[in-house]
Protein backbone atom coordinates (compact mmCIF):
# COMPACT_ATOMS: atom_id res chain seq x y z
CA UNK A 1 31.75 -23.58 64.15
CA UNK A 2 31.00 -25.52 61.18
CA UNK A 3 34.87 -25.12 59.60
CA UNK A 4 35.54 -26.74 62.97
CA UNK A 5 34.00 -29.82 62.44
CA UNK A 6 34.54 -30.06 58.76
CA UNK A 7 38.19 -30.28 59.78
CA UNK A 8 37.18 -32.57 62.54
CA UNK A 9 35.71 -34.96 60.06
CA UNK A 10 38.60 -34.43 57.47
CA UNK A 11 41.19 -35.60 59.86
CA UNK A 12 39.40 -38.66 61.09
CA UNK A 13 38.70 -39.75 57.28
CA UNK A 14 42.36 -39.26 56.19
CA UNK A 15 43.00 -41.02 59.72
CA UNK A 16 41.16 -43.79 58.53
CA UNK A 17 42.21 -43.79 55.20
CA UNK A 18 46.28 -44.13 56.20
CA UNK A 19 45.18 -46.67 58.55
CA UNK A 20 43.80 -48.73 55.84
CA UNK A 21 46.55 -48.42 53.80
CA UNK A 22 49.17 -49.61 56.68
CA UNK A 23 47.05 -52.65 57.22
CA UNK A 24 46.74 -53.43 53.38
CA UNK A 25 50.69 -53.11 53.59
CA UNK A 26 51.55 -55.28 56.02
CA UNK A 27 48.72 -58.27 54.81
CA UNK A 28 50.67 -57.84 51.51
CA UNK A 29 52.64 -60.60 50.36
CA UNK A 30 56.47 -59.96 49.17
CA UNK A 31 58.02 -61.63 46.24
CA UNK A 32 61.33 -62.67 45.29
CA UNK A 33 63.42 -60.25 43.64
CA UNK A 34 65.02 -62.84 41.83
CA UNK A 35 62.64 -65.42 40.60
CA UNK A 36 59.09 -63.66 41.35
CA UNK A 37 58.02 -66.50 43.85
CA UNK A 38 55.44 -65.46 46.47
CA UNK A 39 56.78 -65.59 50.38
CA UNK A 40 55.34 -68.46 51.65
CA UNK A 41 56.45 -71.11 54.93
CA UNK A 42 58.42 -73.05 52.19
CA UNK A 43 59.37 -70.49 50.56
CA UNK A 44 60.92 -68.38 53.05
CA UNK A 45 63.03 -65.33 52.56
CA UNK A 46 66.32 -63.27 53.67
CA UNK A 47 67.80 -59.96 52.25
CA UNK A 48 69.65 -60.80 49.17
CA UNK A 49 73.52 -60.76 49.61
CA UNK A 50 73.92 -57.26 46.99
CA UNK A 51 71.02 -55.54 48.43
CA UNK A 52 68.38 -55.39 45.56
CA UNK A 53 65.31 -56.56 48.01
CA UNK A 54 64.15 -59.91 49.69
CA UNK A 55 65.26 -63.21 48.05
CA UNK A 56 64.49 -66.86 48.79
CA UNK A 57 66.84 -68.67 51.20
CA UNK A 58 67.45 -71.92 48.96
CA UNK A 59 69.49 -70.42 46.26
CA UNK A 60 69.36 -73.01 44.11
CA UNK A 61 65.49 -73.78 43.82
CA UNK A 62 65.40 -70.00 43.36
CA UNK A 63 67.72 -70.60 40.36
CA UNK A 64 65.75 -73.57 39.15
CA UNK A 65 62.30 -71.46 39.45
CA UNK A 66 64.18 -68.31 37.61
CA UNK A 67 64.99 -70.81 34.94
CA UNK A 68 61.85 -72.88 34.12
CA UNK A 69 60.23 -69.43 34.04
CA UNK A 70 61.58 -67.91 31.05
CA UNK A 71 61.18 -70.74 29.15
């Protein structure tokens, strides 16, 4: 009886656990692959034209970011 409810209680903890991780996932805040800028309303994003991950719509402030940052 008591292996019963041990792997009652397991389940609902690892239940809980993957729950917690899908909600940290989603609240998680992307970044361009490009220039490193946070996803924001004025920063919005797209899927970059090769592929690589999500980029920022206005290519050229992306550029201009990209560039004052390695300076």
């Amino acid at each position: 009886m008591s292996n019963e409810v041990d792997a009652k209680t397991a389940r609902e903890r690892a239940k809980a656990i993957a729950e917690q991780r899908r909600a940290e996932r989603r609240n998680r805040k992307r970044k361009c692959v490009v220039c490193g800028v946070e996803e924001s309303d004025k920063t919005p994003f797209h899927a970059h034209p090769e592929g690589i991950g999500p980029a920022c719509k206005d290519e050229v402030a992306c550029l201009s970011r990209k560039a004052a940052g390695g300076r």
